[in-house]
Protein backbone atom coordinates (compact mmCIF):
# COMPACT_ATOMS: atom_id res chain seq x y z
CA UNK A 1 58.13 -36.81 -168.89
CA UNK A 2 56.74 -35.83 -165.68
CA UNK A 3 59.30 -34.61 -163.08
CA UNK A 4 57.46 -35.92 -159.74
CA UNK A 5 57.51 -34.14 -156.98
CA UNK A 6 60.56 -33.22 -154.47
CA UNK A 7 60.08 -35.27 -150.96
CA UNK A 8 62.64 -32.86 -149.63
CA UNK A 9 61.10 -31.41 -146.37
CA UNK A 10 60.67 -27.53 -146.00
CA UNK A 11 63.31 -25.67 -144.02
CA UNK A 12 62.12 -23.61 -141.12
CA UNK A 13 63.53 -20.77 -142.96
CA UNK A 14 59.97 -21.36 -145.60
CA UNK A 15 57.94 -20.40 -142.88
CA UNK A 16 59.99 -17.87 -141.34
CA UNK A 17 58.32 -15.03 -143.77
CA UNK A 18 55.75 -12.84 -143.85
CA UNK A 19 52.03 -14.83 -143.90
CA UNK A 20 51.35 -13.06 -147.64
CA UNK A 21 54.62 -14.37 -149.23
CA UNK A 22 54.12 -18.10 -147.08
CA UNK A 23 50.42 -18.54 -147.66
CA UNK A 24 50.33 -18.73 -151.82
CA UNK A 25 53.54 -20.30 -152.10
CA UNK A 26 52.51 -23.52 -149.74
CA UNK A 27 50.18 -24.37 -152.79
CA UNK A 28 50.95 -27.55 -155.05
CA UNK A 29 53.51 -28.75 -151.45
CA UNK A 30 52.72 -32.09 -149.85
CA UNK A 31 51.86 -32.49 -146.65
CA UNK A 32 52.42 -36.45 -145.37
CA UNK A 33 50.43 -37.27 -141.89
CA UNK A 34 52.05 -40.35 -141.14
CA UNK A 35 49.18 -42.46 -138.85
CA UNK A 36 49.30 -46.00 -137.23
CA UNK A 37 47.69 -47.31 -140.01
CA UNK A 38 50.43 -45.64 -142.46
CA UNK A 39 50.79 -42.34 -144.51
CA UNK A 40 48.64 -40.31 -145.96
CA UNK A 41 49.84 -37.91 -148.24
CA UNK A 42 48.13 -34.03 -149.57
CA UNK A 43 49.13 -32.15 -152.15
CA UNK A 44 48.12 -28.55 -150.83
CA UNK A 45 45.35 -27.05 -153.41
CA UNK A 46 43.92 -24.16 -151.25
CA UNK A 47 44.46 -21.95 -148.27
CA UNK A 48 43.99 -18.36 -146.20
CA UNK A 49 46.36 -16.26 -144.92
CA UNK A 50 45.65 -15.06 -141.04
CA UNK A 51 47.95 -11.96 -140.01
CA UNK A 52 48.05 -12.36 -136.24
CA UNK A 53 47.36 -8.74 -134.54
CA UNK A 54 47.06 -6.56 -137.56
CA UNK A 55 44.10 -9.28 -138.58
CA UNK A 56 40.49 -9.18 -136.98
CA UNK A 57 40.04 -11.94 -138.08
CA UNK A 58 42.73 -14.02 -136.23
CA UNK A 59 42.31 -16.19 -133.58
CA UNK A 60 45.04 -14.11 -132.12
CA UNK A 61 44.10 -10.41 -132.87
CA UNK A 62 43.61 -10.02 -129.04
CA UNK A 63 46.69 -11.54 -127.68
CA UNK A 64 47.77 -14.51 -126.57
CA UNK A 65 45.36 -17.20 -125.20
CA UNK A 66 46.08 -21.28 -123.96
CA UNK A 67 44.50 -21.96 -127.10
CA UNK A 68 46.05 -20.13 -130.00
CA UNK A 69 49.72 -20.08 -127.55
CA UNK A 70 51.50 -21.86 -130.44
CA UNK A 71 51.06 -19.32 -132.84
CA UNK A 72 53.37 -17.10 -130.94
CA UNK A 73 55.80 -19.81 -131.19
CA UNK A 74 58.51 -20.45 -133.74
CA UNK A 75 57.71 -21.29 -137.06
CA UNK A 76 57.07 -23.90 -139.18
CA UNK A 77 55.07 -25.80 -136.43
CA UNK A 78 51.16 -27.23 -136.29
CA UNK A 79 48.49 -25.13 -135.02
CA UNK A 80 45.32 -27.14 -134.69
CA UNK A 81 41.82 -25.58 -133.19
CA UNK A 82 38.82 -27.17 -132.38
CA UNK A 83 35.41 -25.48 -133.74
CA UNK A 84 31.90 -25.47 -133.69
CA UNK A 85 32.25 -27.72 -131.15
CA UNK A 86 32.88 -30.78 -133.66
CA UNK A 87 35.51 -29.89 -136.09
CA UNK A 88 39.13 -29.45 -136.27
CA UNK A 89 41.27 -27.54 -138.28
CA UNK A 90 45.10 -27.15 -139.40
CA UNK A 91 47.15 -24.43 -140.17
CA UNK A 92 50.85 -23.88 -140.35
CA UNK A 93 52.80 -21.29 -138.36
CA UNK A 94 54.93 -18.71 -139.99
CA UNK A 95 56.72 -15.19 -139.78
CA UNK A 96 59.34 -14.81 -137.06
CA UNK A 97 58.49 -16.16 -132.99
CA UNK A 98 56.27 -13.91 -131.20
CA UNK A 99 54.63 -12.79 -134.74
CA UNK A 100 51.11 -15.25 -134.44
CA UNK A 101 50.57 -15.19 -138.11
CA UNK A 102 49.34 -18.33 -139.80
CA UNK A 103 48.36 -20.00 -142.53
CA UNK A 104 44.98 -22.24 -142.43
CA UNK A 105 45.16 -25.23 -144.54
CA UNK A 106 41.83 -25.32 -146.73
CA UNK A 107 41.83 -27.91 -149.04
CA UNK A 108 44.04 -30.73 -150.87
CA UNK A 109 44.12 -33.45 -153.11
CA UNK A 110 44.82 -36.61 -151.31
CA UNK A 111 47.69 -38.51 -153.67
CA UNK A 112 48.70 -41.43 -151.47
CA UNK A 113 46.89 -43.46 -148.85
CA UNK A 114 43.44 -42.30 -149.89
CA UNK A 115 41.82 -45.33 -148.95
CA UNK A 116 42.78 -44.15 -145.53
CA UNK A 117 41.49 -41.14 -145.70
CA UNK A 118 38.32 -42.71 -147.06
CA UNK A 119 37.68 -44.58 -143.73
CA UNK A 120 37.51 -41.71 -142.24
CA UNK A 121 35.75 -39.31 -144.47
CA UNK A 122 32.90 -41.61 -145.62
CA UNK A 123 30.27 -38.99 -146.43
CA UNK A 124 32.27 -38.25 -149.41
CA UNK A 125 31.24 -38.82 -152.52
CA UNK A 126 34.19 -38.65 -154.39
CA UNK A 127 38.19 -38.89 -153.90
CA UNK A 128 38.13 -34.82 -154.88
CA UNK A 129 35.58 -34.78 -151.73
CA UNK A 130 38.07 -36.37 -149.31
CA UNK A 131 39.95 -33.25 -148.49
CA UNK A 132 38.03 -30.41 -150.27
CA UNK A 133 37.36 -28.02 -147.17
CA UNK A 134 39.29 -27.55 -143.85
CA UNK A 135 37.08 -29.24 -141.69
CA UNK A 136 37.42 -32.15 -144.35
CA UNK A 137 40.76 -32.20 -144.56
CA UNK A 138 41.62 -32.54 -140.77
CA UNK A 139 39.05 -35.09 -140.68
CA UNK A 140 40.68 -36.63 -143.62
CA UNK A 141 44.09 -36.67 -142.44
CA UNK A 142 43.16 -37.95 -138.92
CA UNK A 143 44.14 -34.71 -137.40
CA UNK A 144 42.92 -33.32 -133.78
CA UNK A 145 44.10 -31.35 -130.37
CA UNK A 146 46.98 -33.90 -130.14
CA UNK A 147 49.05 -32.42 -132.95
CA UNK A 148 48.77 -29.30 -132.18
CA UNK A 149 52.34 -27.99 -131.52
CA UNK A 150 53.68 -30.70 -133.76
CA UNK A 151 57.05 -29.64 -135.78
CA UNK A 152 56.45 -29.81 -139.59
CA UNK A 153 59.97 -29.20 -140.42
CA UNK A 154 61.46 -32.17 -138.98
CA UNK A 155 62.97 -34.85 -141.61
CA UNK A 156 62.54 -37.14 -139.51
CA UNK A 157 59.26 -39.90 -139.47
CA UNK A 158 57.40 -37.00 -137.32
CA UNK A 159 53.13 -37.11 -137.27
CA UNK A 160 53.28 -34.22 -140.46
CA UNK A 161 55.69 -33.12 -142.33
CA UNK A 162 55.50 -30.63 -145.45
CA UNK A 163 57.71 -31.71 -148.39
CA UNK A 164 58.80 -29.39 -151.09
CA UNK A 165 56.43 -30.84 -153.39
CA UNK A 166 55.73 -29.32 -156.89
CA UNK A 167 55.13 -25.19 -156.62
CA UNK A 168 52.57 -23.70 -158.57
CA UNK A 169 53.50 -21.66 -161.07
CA UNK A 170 52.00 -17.62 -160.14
CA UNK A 171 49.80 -17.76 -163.20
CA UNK A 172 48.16 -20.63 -162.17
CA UNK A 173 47.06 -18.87 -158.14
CA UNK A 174 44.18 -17.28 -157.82
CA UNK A 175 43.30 -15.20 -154.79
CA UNK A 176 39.95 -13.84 -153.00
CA UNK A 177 37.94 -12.89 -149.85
CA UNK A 178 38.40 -15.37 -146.88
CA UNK A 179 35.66 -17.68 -146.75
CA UNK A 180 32.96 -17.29 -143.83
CA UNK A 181 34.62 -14.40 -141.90
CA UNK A 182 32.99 -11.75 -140.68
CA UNK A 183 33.26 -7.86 -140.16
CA UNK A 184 36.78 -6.22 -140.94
CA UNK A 185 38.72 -9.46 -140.80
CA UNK A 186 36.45 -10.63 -144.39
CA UNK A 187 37.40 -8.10 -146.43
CA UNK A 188 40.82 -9.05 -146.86
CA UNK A 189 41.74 -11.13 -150.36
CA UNK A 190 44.00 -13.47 -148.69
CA UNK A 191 42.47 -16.74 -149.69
CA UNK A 192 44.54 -18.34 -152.34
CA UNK A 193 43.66 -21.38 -154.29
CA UNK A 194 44.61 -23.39 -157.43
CA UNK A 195 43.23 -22.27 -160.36
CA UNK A 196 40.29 -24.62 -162.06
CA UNK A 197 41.48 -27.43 -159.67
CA UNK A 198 38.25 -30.03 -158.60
CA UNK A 199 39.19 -29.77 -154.99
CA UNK A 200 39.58 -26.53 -153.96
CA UNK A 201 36.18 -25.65 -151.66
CA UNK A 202 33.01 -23.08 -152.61
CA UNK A 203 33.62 -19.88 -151.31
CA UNK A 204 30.70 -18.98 -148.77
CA UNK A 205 30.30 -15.46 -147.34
CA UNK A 206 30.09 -15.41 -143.82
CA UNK A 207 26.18 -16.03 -142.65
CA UNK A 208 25.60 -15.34 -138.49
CA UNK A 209 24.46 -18.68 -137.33
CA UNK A 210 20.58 -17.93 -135.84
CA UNK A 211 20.05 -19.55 -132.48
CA UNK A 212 17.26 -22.09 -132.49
CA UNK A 213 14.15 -20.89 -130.07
């Protein structure tokens, strides 16, 4: 018999822990973005650890900025960046207020409201596409600017929540470089990911983008 998985939200107390222990243990959770259109639900299958001012390669190694202000803020909350001046990402705030450590979300496997996510992801080829890279699954999961801030803790019908879900067992999590960071801030093996699972993303090293002439 399979158990399913617990639709209990996280307490704040989850996030409020050092980015290392957070980071692995938020694989096999769901996170449910709950759209207009109705809710769309990820269980978590990869993600990186970012370690805030002991981490070059944090968004907030250099202090606090408008843009990366709500890492610094309690945790368990939404911090969304725009990139490349096209995509968004996600990650999830943890370790104590004033801390800026977070935890990027990198890839999922979408297991309710795909055909959601499909409208908006319609490159992909596959279901194991929708959500296999951040990028992807912001895109996915209808994610942007707006969010950013958003409490993830709430039980309440909130824009995202992240459920207790169904942990992965430690044998099962694999761990590795960061993928497409650069200098100091790659070295660090603080990408974590479920083992042999179809959506977790190809690890790229980082590559300097060339300017076109």
């Amino acid at each position: 018999m399979i158990t399913p998985p617990d639709r209990t939200p996280l307490p704040r107390e989850f996030f409020d822990r050092p980015v290392l222990e957070v980071a692995p243990d938020l694989l096999g959770r769901l996170l449910v973005r709950t759209t207009p259109d109705g809710p769309i639900a990820l269980r978590l299958t990869e993600v990186e650890a970012y370690d805030g001012p002991n981490d070059p390669g944090s968004h907030a190694y250099r202090g606090r900025t408008p843009r990366n202000d709500v890492m610094f803020g309690p945790p368990g909350h939404v911090y969304v960046y725009f990139t490349y001046g096209m995509w968004h990402c996600m990650n999830l705030v943890c370790g104590p207020e004033g801390t800026a450590s977070g935890v990027l979300l990198r890839a999922g496997e979408i297991v309710e409201g795909a055909e959601l996510a499909r409208e908006r992801r319609l490159s992909a080829r596959n279901d194991k596409e929708l959500a296999k890279g951040p990028a992807r699954l912001a895109t996915a999961l209808d994610v942007d600017r707006s969010l950013d801030g958003t409490d993830a803790c709430t039980p309440a019908d909130t824009p995202i929540r992240v459920l207790t879900g169904a942990p992965v067992p430690p044998e099962q999590v694999r761990s590795g470089p960061r993928t497409g960071v650069a200098g100091d801030g790659g070295v660090h093996p603080w990408r974590f990911w479920v083992a042999d699972d179809p959506t977790v993303s190809p690890y790229r090293a980082h590559a300097p983008r060339r300017r076109s002439r």
